[in-house]
C-alpha atoms as a PDB file:
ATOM      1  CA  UNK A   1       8.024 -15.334   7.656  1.00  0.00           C
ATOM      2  CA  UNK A   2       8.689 -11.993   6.362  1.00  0.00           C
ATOM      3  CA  UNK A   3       8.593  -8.674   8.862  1.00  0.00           C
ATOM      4  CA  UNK A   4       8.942  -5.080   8.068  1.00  0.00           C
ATOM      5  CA  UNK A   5       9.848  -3.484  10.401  1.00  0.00           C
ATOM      6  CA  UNK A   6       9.041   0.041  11.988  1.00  0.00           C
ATOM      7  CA  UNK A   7      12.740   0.624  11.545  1.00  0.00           C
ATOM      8  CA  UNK A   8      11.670  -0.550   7.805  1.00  0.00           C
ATOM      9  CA  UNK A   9       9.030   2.444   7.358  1.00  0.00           C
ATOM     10  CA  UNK A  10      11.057   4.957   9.263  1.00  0.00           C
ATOM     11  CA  UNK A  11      14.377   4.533   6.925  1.00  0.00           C
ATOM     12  CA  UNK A  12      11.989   5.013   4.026  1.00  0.00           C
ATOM     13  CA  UNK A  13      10.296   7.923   5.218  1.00  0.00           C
ATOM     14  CA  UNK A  14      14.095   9.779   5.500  1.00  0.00           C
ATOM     15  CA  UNK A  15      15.776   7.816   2.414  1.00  0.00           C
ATOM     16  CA  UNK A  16      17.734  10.520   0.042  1.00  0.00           C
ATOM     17  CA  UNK A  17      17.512   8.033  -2.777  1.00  0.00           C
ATOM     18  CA  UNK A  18      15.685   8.613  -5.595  1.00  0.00           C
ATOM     19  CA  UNK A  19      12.100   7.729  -5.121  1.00  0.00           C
ATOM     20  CA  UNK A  20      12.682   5.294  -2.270  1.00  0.00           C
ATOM     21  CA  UNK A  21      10.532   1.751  -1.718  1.00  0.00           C
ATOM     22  CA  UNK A  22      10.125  -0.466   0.440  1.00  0.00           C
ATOM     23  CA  UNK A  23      11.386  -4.023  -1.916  1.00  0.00           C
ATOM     24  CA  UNK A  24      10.754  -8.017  -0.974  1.00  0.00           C
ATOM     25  CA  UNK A  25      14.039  -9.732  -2.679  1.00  0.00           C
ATOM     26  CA  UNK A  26      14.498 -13.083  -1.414  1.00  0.00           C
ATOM     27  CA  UNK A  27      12.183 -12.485   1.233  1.00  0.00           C
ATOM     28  CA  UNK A  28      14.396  -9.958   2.691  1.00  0.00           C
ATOM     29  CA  UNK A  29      12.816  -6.108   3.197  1.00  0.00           C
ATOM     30  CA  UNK A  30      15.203  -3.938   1.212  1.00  0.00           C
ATOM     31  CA  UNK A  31      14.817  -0.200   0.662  1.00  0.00           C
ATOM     32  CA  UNK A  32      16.310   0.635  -3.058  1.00  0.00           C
ATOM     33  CA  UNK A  33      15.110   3.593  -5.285  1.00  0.00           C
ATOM     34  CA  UNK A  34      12.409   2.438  -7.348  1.00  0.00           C
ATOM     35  CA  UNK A  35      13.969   2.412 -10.806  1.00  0.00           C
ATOM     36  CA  UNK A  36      16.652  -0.434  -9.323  1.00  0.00           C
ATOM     37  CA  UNK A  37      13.836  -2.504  -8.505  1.00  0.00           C
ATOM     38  CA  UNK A  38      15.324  -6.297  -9.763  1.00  0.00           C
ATOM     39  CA  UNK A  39      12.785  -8.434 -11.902  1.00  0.00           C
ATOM     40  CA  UNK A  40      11.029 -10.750  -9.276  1.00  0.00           C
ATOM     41  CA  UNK A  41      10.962  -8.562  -6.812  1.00  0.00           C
ATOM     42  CA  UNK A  42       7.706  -7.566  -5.192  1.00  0.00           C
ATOM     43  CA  UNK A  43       7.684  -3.567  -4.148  1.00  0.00           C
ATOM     44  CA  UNK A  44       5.348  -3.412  -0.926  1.00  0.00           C
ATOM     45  CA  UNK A  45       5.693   0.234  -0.420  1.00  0.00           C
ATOM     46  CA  UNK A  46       6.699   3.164  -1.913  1.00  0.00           C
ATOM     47  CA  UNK A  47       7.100   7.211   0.250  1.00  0.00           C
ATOM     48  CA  UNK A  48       4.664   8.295  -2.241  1.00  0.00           C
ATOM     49  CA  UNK A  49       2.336   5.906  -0.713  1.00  0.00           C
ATOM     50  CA  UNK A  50       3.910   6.524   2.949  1.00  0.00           C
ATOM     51  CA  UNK A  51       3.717  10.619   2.540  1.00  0.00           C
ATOM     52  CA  UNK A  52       0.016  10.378   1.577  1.00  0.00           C
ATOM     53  CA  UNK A  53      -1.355   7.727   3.890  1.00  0.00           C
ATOM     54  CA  UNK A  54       0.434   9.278   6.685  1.00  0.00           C
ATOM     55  CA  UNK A  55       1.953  13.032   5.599  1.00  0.00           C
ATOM     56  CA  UNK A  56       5.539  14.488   6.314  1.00  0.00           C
ATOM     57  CA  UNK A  57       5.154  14.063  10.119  1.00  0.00           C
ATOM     58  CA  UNK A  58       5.059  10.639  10.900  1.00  0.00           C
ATOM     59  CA  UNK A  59       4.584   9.416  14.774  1.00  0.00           C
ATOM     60  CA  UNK A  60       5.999   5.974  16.201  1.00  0.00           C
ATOM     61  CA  UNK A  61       2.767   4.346  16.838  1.00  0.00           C
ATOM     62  CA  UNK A  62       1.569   5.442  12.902  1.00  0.00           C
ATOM     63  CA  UNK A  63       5.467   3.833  12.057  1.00  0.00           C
ATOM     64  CA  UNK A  64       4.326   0.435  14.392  1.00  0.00           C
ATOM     65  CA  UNK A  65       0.561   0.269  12.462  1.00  0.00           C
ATOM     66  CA  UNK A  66       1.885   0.796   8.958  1.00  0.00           C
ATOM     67  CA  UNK A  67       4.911  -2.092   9.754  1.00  0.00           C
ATOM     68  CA  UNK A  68       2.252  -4.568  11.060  1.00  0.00           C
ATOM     69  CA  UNK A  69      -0.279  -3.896   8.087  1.00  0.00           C
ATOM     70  CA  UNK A  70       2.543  -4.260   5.379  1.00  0.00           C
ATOM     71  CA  UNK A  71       3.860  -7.543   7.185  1.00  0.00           C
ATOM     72  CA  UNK A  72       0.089  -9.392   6.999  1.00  0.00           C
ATOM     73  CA  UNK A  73      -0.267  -7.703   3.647  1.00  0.00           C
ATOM     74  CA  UNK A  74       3.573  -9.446   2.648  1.00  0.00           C
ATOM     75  CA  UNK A  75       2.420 -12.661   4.563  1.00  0.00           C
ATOM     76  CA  UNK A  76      -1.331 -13.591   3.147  1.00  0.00           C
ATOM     77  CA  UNK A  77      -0.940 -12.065  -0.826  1.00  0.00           C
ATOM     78  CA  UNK A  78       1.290 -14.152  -2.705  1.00  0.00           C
ATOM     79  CA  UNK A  79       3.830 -12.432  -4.875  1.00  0.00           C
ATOM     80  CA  UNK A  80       2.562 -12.633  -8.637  1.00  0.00           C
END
């Protein structure tokens, strides 16, 4: 089974790259910027999404929530 981690969503929310997201390769959580996204791999979340669902100041427990919602989301929708 696949976890993201609130480590996961924290590193993304202070990434320098270049629009940073959250990538499933190989079932691993990888944070790469968005344009070096490798065919077959499945982006679950980008800071875009993070900075608008949860703004610039993020707390742990909103960091815990979002890390549990992406790992059911990751674990019950099948990549396409």
């Amino acid at each position: 089974m696949t976890t993201v981690t609130s480590n996961d969503v924290r590193a993304l929310a202070v990434s320098g790259l270049d629009h940073p997201v959250l990538a499933l390769i190989d079932d691993a959580v990888e944070i790469l910027p968005a344009a070096d996204v490798p065919e077959g791999a499945r982006v679950i979340y980008t800071r875009e999404a993070l900075n608008r669902d949860l703004g610039d100041e993020v707390t742990d427990i909103e960091v815990d929530l979002t890390a549990g919602r992406l790992t059911a989301l990751v674990t019950v929708t099948p990549a396409p």
